[in-house]
C-alpha atoms as a PDB file:
ATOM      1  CA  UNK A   1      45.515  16.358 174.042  1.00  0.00           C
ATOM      2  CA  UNK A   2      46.597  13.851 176.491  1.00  0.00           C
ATOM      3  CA  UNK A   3      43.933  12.840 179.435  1.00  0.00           C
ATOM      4  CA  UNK A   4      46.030  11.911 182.153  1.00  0.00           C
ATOM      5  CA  UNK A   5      48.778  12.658 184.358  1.00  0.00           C
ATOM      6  CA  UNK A   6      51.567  10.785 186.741  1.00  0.00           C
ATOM      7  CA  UNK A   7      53.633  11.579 190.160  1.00  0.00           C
ATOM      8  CA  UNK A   8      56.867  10.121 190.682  1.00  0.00           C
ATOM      9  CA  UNK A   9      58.694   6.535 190.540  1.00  0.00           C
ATOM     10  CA  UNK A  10      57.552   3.947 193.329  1.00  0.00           C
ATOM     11  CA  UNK A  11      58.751   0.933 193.918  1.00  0.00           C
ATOM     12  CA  UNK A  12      57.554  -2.885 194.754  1.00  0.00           C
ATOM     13  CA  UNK A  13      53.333  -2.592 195.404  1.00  0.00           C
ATOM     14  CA  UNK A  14      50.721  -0.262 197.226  1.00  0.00           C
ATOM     15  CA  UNK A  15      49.136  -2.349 199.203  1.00  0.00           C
ATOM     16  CA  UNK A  16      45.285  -1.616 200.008  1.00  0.00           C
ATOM     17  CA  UNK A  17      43.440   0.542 198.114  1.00  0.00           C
ATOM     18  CA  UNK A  18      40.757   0.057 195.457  1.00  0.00           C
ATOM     19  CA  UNK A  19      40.140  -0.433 192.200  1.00  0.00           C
ATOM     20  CA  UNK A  20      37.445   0.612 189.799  1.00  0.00           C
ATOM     21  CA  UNK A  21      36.743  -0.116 185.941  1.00  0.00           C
ATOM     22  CA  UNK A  22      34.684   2.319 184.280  1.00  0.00           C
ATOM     23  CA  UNK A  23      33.533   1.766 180.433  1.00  0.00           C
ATOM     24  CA  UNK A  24      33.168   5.192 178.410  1.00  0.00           C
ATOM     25  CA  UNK A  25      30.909   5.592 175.234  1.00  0.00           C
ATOM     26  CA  UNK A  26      30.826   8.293 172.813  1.00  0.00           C
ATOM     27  CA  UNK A  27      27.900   8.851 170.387  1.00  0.00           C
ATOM     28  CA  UNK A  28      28.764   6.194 167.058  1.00  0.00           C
ATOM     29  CA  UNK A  29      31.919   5.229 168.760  1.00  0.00           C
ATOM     30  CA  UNK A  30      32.864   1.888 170.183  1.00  0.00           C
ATOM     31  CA  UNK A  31      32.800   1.563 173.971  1.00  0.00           C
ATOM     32  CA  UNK A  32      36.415   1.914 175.768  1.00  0.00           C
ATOM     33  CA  UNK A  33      37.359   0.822 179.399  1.00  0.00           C
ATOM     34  CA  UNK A  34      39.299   3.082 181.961  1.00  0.00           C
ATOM     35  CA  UNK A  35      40.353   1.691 185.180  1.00  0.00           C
ATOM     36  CA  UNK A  36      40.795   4.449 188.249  1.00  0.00           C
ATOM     37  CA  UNK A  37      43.261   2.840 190.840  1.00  0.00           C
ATOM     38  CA  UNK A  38      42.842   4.766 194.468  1.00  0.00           C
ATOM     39  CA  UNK A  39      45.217   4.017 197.037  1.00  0.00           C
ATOM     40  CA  UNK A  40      47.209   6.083 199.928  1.00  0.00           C
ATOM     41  CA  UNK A  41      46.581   9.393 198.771  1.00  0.00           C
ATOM     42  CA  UNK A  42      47.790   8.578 194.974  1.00  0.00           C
ATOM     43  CA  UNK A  43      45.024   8.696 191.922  1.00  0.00           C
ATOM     44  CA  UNK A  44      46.072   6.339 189.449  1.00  0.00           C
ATOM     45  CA  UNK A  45      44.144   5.982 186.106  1.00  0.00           C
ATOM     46  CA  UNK A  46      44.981   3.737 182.948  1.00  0.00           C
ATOM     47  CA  UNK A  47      43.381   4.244 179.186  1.00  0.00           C
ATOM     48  CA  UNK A  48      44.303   2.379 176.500  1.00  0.00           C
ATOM     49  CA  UNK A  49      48.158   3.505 176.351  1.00  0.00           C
ATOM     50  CA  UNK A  50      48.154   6.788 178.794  1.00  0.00           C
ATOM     51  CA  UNK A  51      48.606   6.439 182.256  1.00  0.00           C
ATOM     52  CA  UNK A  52      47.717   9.579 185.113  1.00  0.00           C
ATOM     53  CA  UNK A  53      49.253   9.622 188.563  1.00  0.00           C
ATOM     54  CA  UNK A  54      48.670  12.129 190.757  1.00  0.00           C
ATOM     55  CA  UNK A  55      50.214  12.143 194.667  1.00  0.00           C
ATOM     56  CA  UNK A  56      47.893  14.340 196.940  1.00  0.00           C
ATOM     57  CA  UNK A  57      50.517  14.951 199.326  1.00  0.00           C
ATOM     58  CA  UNK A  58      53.533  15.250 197.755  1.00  0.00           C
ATOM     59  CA  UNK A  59      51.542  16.961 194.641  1.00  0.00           C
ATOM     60  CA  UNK A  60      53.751  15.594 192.029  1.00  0.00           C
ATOM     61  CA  UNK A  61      52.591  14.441 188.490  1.00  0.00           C
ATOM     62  CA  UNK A  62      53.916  12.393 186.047  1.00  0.00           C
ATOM     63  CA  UNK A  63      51.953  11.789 182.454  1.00  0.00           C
ATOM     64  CA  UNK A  64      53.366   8.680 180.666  1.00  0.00           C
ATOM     65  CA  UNK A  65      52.924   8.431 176.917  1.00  0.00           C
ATOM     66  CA  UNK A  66      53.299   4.626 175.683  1.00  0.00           C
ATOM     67  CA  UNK A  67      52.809   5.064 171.838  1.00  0.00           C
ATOM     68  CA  UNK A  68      55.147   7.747 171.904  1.00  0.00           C
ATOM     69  CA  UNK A  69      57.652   6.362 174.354  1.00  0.00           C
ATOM     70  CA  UNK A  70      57.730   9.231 176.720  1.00  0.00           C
ATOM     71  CA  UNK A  71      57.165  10.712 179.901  1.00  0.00           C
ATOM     72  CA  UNK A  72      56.672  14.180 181.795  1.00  0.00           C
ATOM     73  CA  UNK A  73      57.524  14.611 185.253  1.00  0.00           C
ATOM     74  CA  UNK A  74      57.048  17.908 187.407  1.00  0.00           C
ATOM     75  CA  UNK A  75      54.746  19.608 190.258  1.00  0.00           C
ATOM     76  CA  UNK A  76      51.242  20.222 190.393  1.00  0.00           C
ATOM     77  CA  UNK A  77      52.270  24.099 190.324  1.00  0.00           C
ATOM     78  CA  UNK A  78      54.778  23.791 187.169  1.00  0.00           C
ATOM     79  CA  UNK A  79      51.180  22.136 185.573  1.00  0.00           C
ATOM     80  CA  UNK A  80      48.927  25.172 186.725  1.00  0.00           C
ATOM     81  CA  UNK A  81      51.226  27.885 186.249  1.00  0.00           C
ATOM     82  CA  UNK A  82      51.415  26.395 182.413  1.00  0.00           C
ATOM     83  CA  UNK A  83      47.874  26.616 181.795  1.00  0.00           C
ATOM     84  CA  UNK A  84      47.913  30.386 183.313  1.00  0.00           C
ATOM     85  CA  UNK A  85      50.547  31.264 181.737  1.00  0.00           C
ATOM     86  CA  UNK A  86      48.868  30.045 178.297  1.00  0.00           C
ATOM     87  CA  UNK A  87      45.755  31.931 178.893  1.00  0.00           C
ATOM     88  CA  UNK A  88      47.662  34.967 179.753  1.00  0.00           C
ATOM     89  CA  UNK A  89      49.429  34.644 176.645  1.00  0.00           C
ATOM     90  CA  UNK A  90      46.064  34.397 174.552  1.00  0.00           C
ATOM     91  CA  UNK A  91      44.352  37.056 176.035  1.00  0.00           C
ATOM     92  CA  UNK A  92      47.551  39.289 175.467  1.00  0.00           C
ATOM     93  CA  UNK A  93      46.805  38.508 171.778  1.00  0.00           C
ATOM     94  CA  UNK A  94      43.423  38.974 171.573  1.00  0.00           C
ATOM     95  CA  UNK A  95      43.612  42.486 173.220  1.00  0.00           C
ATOM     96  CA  UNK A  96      45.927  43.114 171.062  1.00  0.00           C
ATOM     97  CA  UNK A  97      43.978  42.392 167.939  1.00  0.00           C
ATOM     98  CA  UNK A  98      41.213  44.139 169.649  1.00  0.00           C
ATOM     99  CA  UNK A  99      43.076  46.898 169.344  1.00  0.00           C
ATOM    100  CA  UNK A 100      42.451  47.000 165.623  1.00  0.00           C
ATOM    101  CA  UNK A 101      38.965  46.972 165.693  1.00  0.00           C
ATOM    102  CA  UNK A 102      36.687  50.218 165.348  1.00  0.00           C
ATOM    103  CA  UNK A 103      35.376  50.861 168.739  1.00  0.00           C
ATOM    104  CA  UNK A 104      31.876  50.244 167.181  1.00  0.00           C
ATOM    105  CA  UNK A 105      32.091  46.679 166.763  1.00  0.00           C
ATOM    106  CA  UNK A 106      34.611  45.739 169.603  1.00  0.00           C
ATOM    107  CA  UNK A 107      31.611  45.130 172.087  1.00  0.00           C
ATOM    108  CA  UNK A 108      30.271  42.626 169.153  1.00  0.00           C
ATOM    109  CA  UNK A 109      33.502  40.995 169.108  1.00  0.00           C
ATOM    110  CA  UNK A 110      33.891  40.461 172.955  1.00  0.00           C
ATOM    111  CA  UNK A 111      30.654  38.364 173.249  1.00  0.00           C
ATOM    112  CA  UNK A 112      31.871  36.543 170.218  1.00  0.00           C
ATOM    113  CA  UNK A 113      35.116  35.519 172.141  1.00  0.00           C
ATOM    114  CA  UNK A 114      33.656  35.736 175.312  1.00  0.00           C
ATOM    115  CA  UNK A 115      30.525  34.064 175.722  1.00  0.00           C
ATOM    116  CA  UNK A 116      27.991  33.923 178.724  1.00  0.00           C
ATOM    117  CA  UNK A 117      28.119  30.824 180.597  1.00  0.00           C
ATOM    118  CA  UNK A 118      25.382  29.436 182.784  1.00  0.00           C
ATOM    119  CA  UNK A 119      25.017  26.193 185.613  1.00  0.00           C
ATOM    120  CA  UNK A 120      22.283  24.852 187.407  1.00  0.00           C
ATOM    121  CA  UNK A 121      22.984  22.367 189.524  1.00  0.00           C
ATOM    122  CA  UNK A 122      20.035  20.512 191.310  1.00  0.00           C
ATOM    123  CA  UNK A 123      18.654  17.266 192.775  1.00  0.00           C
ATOM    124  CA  UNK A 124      16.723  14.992 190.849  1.00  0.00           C
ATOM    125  CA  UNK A 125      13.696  12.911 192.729  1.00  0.00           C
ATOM    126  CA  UNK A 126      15.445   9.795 191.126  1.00  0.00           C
ATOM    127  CA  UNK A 127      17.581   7.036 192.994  1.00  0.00           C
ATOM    128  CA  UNK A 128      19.083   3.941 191.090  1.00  0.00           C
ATOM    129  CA  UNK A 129      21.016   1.210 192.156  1.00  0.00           C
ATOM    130  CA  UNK A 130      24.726   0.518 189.961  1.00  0.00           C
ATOM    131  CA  UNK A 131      27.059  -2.531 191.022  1.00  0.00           C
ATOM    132  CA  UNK A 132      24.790  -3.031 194.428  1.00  0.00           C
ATOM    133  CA  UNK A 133      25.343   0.815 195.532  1.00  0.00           C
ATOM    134  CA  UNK A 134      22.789   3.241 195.852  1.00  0.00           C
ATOM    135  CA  UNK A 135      23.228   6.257 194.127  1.00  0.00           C
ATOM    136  CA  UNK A 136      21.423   9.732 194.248  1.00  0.00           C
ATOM    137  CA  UNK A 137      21.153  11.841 191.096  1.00  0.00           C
ATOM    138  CA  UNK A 138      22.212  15.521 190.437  1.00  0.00           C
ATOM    139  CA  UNK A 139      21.599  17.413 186.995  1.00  0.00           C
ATOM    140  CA  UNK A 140      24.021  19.751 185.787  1.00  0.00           C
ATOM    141  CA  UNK A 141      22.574  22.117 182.575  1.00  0.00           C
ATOM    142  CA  UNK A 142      24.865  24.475 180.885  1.00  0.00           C
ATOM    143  CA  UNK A 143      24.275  27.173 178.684  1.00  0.00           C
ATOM    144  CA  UNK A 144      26.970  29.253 176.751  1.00  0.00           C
ATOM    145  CA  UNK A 145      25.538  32.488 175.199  1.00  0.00           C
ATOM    146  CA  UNK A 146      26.761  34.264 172.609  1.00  0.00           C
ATOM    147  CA  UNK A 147      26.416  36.204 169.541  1.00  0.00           C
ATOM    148  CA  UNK A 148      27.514  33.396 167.160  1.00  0.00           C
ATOM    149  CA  UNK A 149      27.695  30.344 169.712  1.00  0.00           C
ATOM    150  CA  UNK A 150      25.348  28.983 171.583  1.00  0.00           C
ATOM    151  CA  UNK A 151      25.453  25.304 173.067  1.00  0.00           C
ATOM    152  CA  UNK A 152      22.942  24.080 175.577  1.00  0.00           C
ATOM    153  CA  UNK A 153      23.852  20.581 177.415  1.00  0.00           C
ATOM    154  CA  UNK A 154      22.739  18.349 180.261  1.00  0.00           C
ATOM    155  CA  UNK A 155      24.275  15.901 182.403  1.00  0.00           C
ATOM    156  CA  UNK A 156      22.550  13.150 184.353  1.00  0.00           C
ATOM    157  CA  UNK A 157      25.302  12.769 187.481  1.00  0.00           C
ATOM    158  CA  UNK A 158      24.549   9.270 189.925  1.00  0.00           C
ATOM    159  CA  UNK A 159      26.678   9.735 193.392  1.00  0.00           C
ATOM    160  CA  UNK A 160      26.697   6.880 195.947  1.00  0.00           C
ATOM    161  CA  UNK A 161      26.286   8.078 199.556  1.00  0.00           C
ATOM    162  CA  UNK A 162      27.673   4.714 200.134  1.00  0.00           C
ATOM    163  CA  UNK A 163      31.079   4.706 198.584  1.00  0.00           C
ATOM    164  CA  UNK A 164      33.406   6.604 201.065  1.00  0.00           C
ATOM    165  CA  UNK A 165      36.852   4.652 199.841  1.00  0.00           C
ATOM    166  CA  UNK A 166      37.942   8.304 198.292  1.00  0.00           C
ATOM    167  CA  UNK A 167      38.763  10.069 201.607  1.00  0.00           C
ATOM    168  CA  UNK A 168      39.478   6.556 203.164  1.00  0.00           C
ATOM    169  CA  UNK A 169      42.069   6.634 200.848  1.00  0.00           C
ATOM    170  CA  UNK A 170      43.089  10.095 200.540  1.00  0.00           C
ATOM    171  CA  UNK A 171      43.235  12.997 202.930  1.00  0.00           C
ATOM    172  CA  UNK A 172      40.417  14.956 203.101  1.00  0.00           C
ATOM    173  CA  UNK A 173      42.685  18.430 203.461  1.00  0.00           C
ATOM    174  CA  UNK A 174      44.993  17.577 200.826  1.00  0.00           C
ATOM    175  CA  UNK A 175      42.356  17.040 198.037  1.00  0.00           C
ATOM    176  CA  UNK A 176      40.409  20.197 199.597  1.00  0.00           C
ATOM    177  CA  UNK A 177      44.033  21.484 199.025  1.00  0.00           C
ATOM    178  CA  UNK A 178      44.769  20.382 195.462  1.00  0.00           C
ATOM    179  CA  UNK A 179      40.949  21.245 194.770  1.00  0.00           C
ATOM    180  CA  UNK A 180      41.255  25.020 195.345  1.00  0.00           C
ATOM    181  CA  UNK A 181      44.812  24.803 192.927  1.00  0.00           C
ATOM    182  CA  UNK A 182      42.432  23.207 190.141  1.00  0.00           C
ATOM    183  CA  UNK A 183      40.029  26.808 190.251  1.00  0.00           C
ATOM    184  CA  UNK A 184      42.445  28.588 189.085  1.00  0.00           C
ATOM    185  CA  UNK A 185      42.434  26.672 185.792  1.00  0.00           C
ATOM    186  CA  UNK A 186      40.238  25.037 183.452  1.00  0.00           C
ATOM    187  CA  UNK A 187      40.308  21.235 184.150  1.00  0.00           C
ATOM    188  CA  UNK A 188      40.280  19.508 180.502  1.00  0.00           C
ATOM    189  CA  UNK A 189      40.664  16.319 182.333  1.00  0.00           C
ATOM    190  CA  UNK A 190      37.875  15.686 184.583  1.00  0.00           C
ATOM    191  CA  UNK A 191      39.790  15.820 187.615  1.00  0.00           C
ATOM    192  CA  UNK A 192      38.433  17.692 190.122  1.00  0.00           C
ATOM    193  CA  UNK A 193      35.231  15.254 189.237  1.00  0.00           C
ATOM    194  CA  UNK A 194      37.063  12.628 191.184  1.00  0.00           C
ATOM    195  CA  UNK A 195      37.303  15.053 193.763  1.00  0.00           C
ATOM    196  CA  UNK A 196      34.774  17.146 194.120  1.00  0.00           C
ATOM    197  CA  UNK A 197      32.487  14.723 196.281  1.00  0.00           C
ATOM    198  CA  UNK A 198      34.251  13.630 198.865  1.00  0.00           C
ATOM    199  CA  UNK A 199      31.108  14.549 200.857  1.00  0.00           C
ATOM    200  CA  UNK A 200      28.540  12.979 198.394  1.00  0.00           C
ATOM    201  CA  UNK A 201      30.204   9.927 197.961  1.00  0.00           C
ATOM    202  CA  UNK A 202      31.283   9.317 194.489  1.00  0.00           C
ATOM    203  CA  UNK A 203      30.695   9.424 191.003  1.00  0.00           C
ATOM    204  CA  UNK A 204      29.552   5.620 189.765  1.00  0.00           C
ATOM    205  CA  UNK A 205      28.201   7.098 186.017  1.00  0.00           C
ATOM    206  CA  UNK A 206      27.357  10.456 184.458  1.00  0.00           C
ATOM    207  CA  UNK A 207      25.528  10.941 180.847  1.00  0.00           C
ATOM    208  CA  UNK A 208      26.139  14.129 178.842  1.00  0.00           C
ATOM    209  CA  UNK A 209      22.897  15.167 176.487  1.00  0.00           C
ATOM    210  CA  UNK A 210      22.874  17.241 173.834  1.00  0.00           C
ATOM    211  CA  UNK A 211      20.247  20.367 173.400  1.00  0.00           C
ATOM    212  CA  UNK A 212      17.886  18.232 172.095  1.00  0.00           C
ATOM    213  CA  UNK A 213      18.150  15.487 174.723  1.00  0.00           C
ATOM    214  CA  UNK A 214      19.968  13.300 173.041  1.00  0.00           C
ATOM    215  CA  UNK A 215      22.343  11.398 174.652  1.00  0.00           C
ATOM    216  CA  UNK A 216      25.784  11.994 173.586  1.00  0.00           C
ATOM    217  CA  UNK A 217      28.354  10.587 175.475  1.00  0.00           C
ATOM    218  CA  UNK A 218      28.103   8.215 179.163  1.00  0.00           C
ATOM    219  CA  UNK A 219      30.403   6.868 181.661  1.00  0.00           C
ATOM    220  CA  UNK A 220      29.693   4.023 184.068  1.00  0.00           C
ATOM    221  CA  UNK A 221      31.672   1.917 186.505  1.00  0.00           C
ATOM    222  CA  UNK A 222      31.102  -1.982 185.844  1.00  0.00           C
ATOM    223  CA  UNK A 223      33.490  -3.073 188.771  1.00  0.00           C
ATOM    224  CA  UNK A 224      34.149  -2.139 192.237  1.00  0.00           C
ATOM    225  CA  UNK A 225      37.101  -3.985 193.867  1.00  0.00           C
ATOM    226  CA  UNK A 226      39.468  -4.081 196.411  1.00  0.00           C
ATOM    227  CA  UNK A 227      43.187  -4.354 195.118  1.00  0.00           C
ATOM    228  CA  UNK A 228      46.568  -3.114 194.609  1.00  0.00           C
ATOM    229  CA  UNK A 229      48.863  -0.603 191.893  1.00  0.00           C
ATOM    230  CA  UNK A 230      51.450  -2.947 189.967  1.00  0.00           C
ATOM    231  CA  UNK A 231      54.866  -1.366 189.695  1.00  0.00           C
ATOM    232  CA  UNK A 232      55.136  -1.781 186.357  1.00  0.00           C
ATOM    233  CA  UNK A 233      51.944   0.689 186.271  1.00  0.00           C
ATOM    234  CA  UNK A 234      54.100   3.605 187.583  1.00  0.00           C
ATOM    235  CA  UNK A 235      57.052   3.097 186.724  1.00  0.00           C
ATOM    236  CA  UNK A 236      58.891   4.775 184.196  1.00  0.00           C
ATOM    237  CA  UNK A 237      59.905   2.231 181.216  1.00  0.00           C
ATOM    238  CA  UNK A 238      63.584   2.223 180.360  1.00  0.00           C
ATOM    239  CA  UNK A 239      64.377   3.952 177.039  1.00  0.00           C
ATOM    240  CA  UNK A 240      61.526   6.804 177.271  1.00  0.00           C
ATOM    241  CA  UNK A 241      62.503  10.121 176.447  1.00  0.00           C
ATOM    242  CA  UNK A 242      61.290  13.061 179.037  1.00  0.00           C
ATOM    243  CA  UNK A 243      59.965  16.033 177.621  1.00  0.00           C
ATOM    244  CA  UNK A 244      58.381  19.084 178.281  1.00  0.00           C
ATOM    245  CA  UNK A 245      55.090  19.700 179.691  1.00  0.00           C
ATOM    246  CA  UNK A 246      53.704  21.952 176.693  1.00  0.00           C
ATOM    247  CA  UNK A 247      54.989  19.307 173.930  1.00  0.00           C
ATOM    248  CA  UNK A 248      53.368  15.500 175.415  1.00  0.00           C
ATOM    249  CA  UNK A 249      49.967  17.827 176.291  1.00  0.00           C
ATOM    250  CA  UNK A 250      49.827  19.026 172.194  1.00  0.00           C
ATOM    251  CA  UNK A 251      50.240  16.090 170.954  1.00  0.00           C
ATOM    252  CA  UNK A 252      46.957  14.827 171.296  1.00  0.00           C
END
């Protein structure tokens, strides 16, 4: 499933803004880089071939597909009322099916397919210092119960208090705006990460453990820098085919 979305076309350079390369690792797989561009209310993030965009104000997203030479363009809403409109559609099925079970063992089956999920969020006594910038740390442990799945994980979150370039760079109504829009949905894509401290600071690395406290996946900035989206970043390449939201999200 594709990671990242896009707004609309923009010509000639953002000026301003900031720039900051994160490296992501994956348990027995090789390291890969991800650079998150922040700039006058836009997100902007680039992986491999897959580009994001996402305009704050003007709440438009575009998710641009380089191996496949194409493109999706449409509003924040068309993007939310897809993923509702998915889950309404797979809960219609599974009542439906439901319906076929002896009334005996449908409470079984609802825990199966509807499992007990539990957060703790707290802060750590711990403090560490990443690119020159303090950072405080929060863990975040989540348990999903149920009768035939059960997962336990922990993640190791380090904020910087320091780094305010988020709501320097982007209103602080319009991503409390876009924030509330994201509750109504799972977010697959880590979005509402980026946004979710705009109080704290923000998010310079985060490593995911397993039950048994191993690690199994981290991601850490390496470089902090003032600079500027390219054009060609945004832009939509000549020759690539639009298509619709529910086929360039599958094909991943």
């Amino acid at each position: 499933m594709k990671k990242f979305l896009l707004i609309y076309t923009i010509t000639g350079i953002l000026h301003g803004g900031w720039i900051i390369k994160f490296e992501e690792k994956a348990k027995d797989e090789k390291p890969e880089t991800m650079k998150v561009y922040i700039s006058k209310g836009m997100i902007v993030s680039e992986k491999k071939k897959e580009v994001f965009i996402f305009d704050f104000t003007k709440e438009i997203i575009r998710i641009i597909d380089h191996d496949e030479k194409s493109y999706f363009e449409g509003k924040l809403d068309e993007y939310i009322s897809f993923y509702e409109k998915m889950e309404r559609d797979v809960k219609g099925e599974i009542e439906e099916r439901m319906k076929e079970i002896p009334p005996e063992y449908r409470e079984i089956m609802e825990k199966m397919i509807k499992p007990e999920v539990n957060i703790n969020i707290r802060k750590l006594d711990k403090k560490e210092k990443i690119l020159g910038y303090n950072t405080e740390v929060y863990e975040i442990e989540t348990e999903t119960k149920g009768t035939m799945f059960s997962m336990k994980t922990r993640t190791e979150s380090y904020i910087s208090p320091d780094l305010k370039f988020v709501p320097s760079e982007i209103r602080k109504e319009d991503a409390e705006r876009i924030s509330k829009k994201f509750e109504k949905i799972k977010d697959e894509y880590g979005f509402s990460n980026m946004i979710s401290k705009i109080e704290e600071g923000f998010v310079l690395k985060s490593i995911l453990y397993n039950e048994e406290g191993k690690e199994i996946y981290r991601t850490q900035a390496i470089s902090i820098n003032k600079g500027e989206i390219p054009s060609s970043l945004i832009e939509i390449p000549k020759g690539y085919e639009k298509e619709e939201l529910k086929d360039i999200l599958m094909e991943k």
